[in-house]
N, C-alpha and C. Protein backbone atom coordinates (compact mmCIF):
# COMPACT_ATOMS: atom_id res chain seq x y z
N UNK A 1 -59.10 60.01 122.42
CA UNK A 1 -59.85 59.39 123.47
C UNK A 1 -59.73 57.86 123.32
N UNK A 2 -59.53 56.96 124.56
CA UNK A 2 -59.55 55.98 124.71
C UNK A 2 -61.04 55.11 124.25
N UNK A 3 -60.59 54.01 123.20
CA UNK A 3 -61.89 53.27 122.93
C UNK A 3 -61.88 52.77 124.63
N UNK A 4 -63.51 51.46 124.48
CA UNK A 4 -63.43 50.86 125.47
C UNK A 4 -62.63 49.61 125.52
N UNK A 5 -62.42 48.91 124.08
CA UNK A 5 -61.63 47.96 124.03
C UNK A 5 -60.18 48.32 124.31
N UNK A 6 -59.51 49.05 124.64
CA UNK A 6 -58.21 49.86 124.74
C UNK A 6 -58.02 49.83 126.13
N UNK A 7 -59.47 50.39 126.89
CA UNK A 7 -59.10 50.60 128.46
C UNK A 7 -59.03 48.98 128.67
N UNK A 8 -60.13 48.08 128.17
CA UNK A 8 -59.85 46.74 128.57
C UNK A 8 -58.53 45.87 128.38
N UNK A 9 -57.81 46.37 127.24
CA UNK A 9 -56.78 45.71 127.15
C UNK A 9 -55.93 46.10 127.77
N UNK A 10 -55.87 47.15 128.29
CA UNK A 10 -54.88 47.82 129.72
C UNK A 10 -55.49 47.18 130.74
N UNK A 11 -56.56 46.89 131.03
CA UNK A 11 -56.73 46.56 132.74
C UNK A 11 -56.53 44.74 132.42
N UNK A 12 -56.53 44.15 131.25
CA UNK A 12 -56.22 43.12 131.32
C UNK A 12 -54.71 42.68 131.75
N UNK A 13 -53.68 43.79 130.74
CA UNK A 13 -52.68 43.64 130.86
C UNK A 13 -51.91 44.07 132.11
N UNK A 14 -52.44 44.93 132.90
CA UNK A 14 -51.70 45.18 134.52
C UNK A 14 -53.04 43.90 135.16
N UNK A 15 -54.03 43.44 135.23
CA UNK A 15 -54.36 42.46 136.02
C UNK A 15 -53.07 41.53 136.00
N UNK A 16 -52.79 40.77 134.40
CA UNK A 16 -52.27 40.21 133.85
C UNK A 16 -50.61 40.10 134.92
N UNK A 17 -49.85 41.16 134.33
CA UNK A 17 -48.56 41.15 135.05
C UNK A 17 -49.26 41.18 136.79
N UNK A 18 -49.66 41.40 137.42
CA UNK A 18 -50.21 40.91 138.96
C UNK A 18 -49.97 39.69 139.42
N UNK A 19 -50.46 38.62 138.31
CA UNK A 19 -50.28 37.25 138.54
C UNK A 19 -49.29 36.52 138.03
N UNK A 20 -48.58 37.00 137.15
CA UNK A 20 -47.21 36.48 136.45
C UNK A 20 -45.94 36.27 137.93
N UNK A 21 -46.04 36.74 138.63
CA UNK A 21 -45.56 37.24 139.97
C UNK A 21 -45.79 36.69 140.93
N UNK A 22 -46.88 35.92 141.19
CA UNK A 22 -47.55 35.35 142.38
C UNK A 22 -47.20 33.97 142.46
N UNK A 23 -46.01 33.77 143.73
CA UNK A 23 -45.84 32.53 143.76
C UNK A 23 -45.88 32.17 144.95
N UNK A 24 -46.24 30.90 145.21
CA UNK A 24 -46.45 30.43 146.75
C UNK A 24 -45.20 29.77 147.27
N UNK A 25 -44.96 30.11 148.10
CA UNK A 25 -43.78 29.70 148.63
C UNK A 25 -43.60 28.23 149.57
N UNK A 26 -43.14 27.45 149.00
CA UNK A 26 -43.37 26.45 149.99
C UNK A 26 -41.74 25.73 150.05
N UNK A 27 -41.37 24.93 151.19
CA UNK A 27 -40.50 24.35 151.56
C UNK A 27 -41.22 22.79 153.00
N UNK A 28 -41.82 21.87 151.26
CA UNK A 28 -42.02 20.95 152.24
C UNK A 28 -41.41 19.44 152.45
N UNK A 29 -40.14 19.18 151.69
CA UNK A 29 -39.68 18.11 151.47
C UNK A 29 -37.91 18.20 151.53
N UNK A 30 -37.58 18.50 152.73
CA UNK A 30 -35.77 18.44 152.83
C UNK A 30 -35.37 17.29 153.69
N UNK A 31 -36.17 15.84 153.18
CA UNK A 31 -35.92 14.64 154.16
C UNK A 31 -34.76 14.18 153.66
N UNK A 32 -34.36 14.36 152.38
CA UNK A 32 -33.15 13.77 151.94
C UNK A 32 -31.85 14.31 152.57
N UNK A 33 -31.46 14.77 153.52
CA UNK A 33 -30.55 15.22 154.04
C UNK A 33 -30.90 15.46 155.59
N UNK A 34 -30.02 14.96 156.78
CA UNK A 34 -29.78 15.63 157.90
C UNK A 34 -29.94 16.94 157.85
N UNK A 35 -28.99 17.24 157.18
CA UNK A 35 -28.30 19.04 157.23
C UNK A 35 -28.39 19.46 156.11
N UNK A 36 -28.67 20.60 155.95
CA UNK A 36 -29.14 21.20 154.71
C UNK A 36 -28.69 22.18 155.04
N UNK A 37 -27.39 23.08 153.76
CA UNK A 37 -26.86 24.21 154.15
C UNK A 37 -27.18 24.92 152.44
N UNK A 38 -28.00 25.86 152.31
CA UNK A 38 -28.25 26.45 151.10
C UNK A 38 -27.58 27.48 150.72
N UNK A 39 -26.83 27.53 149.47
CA UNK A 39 -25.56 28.31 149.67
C UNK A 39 -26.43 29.31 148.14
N UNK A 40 -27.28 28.73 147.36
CA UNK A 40 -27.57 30.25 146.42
C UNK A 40 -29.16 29.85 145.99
N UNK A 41 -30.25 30.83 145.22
CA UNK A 41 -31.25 30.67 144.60
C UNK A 41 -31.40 31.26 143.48
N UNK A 42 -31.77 30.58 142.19
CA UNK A 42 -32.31 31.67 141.12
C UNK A 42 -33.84 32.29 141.15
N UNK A 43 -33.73 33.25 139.89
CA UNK A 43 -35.12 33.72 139.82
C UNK A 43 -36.48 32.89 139.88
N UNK A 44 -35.79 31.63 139.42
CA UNK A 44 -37.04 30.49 139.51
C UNK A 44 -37.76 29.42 140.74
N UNK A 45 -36.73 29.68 141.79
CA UNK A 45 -36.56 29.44 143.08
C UNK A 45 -35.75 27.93 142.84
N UNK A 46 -34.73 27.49 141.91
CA UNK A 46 -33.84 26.79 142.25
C UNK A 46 -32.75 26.91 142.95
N UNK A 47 -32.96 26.30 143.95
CA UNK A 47 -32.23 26.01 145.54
C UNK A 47 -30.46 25.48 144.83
N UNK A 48 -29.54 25.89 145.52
CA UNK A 48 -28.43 25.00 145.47
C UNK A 48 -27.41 25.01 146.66
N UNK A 49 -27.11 24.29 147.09
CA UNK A 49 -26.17 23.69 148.32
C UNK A 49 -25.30 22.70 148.63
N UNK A 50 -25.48 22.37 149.63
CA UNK A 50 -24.74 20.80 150.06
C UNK A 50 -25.56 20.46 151.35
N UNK A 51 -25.95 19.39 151.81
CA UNK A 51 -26.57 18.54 152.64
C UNK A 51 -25.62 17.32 153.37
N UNK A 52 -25.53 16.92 154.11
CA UNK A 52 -25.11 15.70 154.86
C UNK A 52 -26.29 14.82 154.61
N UNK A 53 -25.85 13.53 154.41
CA UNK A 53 -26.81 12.20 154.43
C UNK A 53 -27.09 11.79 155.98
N UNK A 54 -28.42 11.12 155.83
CA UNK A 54 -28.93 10.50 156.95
C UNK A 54 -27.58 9.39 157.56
N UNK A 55 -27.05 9.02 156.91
CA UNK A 55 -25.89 7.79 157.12
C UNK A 55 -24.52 8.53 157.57
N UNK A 56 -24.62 7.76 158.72
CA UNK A 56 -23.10 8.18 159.15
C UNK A 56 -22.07 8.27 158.30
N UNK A 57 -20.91 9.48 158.15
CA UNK A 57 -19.77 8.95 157.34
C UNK A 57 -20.03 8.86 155.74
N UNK A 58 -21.54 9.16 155.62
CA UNK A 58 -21.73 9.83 154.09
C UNK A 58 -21.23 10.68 153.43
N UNK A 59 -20.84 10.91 152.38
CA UNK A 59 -20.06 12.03 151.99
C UNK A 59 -21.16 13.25 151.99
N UNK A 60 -20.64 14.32 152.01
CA UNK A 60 -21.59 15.36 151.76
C UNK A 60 -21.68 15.80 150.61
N UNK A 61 -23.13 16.02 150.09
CA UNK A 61 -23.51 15.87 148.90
C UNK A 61 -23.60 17.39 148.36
N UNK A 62 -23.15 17.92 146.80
CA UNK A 62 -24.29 19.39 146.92
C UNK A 62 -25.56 18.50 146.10
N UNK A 63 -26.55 19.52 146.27
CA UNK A 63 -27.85 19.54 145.84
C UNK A 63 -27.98 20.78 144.78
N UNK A 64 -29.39 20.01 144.06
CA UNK A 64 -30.04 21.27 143.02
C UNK A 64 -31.68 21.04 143.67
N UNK A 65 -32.31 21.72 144.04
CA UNK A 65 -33.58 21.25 144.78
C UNK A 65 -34.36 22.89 143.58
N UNK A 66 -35.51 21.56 142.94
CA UNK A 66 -36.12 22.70 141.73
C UNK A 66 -37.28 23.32 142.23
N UNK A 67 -37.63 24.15 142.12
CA UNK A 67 -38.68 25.06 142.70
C UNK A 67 -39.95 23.97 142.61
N UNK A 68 -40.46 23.02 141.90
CA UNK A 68 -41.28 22.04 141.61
C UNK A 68 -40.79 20.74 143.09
N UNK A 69 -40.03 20.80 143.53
CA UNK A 69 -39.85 19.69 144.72
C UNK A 69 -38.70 18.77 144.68
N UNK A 70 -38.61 18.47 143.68
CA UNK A 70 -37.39 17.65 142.97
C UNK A 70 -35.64 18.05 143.78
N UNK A 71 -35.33 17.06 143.40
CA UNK A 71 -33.85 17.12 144.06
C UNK A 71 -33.34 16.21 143.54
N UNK A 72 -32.13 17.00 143.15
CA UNK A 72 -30.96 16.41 142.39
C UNK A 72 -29.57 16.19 143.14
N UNK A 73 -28.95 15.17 143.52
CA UNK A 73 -27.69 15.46 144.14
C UNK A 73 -26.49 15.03 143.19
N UNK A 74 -25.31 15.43 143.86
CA UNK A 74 -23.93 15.10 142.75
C UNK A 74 -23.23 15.20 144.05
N UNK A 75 -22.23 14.24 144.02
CA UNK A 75 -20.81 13.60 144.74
C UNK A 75 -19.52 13.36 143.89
N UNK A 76 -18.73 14.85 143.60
CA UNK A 76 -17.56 14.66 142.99
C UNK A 76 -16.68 13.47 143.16
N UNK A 77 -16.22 12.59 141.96
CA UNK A 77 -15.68 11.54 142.39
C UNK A 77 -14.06 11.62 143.86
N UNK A 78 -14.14 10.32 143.93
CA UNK A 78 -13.30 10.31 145.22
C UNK A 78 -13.23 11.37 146.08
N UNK A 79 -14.33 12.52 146.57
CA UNK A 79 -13.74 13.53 147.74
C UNK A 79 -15.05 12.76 148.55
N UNK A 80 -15.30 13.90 149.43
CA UNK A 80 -15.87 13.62 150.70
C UNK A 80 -16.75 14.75 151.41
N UNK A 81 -16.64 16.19 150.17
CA UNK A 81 -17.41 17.00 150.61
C UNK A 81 -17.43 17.68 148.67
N UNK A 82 -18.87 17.53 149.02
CA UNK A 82 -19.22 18.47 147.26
C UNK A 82 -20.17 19.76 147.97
N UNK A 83 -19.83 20.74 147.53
CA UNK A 83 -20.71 22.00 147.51
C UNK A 83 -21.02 22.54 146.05
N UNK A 84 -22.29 23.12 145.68
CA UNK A 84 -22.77 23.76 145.07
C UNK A 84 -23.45 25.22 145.41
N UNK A 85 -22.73 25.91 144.50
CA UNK A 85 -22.14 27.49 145.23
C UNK A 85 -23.70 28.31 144.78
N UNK A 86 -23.94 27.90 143.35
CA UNK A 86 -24.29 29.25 142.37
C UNK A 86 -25.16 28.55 141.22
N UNK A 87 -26.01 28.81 140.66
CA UNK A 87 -26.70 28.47 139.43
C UNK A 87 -27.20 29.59 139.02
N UNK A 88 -26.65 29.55 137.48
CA UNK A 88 -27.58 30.86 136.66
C UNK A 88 -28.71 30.72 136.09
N UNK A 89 -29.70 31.45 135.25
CA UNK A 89 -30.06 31.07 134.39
C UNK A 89 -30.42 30.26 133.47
N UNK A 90 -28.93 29.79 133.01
CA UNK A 90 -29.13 28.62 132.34
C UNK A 90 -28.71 27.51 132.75
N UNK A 91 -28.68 27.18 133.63
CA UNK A 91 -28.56 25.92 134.57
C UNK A 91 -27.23 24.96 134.59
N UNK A 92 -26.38 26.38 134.50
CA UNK A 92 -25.05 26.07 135.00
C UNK A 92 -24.60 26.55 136.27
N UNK A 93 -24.03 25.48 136.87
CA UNK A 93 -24.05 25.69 138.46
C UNK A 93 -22.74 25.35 138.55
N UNK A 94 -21.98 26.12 139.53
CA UNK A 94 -20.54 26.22 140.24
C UNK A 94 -20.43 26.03 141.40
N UNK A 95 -19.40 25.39 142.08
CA UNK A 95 -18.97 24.96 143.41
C UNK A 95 -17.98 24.60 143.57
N UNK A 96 -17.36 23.91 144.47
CA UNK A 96 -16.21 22.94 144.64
C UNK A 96 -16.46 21.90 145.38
N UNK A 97 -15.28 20.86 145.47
CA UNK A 97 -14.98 19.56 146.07
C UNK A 97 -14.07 19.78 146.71
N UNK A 98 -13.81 18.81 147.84
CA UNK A 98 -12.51 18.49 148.63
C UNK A 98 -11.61 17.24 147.66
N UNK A 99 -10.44 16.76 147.51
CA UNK A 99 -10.29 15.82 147.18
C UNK A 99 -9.69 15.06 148.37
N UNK A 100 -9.37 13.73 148.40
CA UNK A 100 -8.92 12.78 149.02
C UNK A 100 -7.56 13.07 149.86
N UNK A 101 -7.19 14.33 149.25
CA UNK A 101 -5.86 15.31 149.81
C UNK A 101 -6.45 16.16 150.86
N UNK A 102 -7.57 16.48 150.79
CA UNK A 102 -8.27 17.78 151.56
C UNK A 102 -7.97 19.34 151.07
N UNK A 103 -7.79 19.23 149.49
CA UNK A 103 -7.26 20.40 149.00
C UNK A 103 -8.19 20.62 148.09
N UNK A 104 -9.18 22.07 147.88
CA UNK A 104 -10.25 22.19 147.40
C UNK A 104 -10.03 22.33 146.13
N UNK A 105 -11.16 22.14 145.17
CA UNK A 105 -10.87 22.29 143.55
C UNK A 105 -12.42 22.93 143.26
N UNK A 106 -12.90 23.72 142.25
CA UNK A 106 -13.82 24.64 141.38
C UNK A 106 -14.17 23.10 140.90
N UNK A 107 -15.59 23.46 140.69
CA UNK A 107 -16.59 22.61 140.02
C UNK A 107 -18.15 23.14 139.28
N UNK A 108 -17.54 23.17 137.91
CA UNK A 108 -18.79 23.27 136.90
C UNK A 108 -20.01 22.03 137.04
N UNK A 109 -20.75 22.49 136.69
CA UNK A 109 -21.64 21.31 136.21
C UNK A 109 -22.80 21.70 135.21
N UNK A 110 -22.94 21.34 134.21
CA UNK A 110 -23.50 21.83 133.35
C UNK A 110 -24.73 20.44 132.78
N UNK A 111 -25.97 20.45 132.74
CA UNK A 111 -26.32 19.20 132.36
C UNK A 111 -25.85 18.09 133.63
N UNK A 112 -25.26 17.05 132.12
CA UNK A 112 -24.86 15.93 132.77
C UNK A 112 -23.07 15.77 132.54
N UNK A 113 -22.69 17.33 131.94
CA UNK A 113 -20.99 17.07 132.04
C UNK A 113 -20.74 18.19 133.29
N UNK A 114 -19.28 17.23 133.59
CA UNK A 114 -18.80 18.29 134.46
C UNK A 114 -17.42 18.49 134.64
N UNK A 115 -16.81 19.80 134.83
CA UNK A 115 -15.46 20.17 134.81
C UNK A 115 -14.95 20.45 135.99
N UNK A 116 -13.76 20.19 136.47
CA UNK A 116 -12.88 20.49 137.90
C UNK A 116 -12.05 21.94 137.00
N UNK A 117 -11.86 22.87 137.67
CA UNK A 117 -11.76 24.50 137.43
C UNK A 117 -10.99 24.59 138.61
N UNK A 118 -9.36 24.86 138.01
CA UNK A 118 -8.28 24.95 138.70
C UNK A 118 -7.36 26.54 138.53
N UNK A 119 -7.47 27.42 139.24
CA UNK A 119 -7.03 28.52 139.02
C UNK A 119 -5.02 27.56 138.63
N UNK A 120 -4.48 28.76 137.67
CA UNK A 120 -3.10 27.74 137.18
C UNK A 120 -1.77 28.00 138.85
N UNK A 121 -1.65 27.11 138.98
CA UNK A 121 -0.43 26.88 140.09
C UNK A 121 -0.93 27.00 141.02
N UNK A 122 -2.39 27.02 141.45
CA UNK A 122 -2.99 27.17 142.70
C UNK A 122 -2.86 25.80 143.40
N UNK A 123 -3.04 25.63 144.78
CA UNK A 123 -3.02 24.38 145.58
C UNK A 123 -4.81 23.97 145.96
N UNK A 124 -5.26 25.10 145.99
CA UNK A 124 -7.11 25.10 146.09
C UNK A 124 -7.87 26.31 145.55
N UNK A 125 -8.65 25.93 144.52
CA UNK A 125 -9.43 26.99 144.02
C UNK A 125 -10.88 26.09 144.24
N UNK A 126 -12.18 27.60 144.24
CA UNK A 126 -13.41 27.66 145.09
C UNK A 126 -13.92 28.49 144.11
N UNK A 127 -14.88 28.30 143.46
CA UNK A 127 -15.77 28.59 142.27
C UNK A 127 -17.03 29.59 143.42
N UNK A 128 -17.43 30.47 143.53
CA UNK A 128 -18.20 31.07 144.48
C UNK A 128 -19.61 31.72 143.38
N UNK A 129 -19.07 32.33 142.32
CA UNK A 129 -20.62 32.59 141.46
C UNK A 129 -20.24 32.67 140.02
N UNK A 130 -21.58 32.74 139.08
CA UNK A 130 -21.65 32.58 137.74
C UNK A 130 -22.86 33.53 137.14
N UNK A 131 -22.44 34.02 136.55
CA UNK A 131 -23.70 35.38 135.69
C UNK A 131 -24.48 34.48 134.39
N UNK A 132 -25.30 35.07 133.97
CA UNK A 132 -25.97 35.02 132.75
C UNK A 132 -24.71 34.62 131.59
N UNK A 133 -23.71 35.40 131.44
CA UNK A 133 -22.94 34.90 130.19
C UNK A 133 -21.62 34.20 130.67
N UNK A 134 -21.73 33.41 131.36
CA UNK A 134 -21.23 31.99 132.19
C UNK A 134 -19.49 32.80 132.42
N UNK A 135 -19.52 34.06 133.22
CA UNK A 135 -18.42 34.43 134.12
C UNK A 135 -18.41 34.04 135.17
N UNK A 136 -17.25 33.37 135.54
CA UNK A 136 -17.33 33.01 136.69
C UNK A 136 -16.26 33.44 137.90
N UNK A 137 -16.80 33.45 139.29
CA UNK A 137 -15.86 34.39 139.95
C UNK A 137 -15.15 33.30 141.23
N UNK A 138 -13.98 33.33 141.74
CA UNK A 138 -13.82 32.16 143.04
C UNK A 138 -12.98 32.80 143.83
N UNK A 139 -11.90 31.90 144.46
CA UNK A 139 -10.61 32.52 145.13
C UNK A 139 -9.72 31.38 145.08
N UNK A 140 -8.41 31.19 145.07
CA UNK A 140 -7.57 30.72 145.44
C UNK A 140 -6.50 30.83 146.34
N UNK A 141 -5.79 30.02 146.43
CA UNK A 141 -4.76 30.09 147.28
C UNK A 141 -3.61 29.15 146.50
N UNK A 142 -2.11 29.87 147.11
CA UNK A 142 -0.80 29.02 146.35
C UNK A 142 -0.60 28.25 147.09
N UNK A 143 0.78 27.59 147.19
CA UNK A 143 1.73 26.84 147.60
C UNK A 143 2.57 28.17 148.56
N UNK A 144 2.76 29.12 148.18
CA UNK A 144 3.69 30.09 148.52
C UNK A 144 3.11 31.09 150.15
N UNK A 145 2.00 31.34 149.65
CA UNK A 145 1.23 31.87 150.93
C UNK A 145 -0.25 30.66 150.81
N UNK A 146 -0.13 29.48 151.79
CA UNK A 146 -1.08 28.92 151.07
C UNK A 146 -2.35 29.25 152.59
N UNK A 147 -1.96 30.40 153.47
CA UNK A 147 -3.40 30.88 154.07
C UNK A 147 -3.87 32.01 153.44
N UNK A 148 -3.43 32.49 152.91
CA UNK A 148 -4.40 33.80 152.15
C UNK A 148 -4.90 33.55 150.84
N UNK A 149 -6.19 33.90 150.56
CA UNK A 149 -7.03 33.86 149.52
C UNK A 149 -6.85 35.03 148.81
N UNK A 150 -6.85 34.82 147.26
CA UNK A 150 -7.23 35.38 146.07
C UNK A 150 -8.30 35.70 145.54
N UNK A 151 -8.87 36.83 144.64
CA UNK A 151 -9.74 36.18 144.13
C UNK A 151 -9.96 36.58 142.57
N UNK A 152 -10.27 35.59 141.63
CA UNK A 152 -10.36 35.64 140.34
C UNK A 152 -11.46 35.57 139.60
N UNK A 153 -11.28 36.16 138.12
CA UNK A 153 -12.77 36.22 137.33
C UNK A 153 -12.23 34.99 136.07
N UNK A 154 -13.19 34.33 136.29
CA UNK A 154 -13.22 33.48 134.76
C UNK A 154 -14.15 33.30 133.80
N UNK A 155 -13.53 33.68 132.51
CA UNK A 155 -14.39 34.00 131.31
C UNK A 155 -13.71 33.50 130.04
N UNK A 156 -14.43 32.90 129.16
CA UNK A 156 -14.08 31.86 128.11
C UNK A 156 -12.79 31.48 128.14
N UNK A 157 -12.54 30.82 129.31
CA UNK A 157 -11.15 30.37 129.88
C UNK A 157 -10.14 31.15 130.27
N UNK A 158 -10.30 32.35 130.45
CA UNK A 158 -8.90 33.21 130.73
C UNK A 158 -9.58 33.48 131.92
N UNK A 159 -8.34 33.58 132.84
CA UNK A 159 -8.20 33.70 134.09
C UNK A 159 -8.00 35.01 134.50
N UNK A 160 -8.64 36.18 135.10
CA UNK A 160 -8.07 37.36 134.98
C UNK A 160 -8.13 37.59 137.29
N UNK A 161 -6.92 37.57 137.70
CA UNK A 161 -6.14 37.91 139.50
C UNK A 161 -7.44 39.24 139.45
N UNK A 162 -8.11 39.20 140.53
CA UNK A 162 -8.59 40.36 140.98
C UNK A 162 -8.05 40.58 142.50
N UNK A 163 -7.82 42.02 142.14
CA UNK A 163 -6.94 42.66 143.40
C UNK A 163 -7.94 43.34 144.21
């Protein structure tokens, strides 16, 4: 038979998980951008995308917008369009850039370093998502058929063609 301290620590613990859960949803601060195109969310409600600036002829930025209000932007050097695809967990986030060619390139960002992620002999690779143990998935395209897309898995640097 159940003591009474027993039933209490059960009705504490399902009150308990009830409110671990309860979050208010709000979206009240997207002034930093014209256009706001949200391309993924984690469990924590960190937002990630790309936005256009209020300024004409701004480059387009991606964003990290934190469930707390905050916003973070990044502008791959010399392109003209940054997207941010995907954030996991641990607050590594994937996307790509255009460069100054108009030929797309994969973009890590981890912290405050960041890597350009080039499928090998491709003309444009596109970083699209990232799991818990930092796999990451995109598509490319060659020189040879350079309108049809690929798409590949990347994991502690090896590149593995998915058909």
């Amino acid at each position: 038979m159940f003591s009474r301290m027993s039933i209490f620590a059960m009705f504490l613990l399902l009150f308990a998980s009830l409110l671990c859960h309860a979050q208010t949803a709000t979206c009240t601060n997207w002034k930093f951008f014209t256009n706001v195109w949200p391309s993924g969310i984690n469990r924590w409600g960190t937002v990630v995308g790309y936005g256009s600036g209020q300024q004409s002829g701004a480059a387009i930025a991606g964003y990290v917008r934190y469930s707390n209000g905050a916003v973070k932007t990044y502008v791959a050097p010399n392109s003209a369009t940054t997207n941010l695809a995907r954030r996991n967990q641990l607050g590594v986030t994937v996307g790509s850039y255009r460069d100054v060619n108009n030929f797309s390139h994969g973009l890590l960002l981890s912290g405050s370093s960041t890597a350009t992620v080039d499928y090998p002999y491709a003309i444009e690779t596109i970083l699209n998502g990232i799991n818990y143990r930092n796999t990451m998935v995109g598509i490319f395209t060659d020189s040879e058929f350079p309108v049809d897309y690929y798409g590949f898995k990347l994991k502690d640097g090896v590149f593995t063609f998915l058909q």
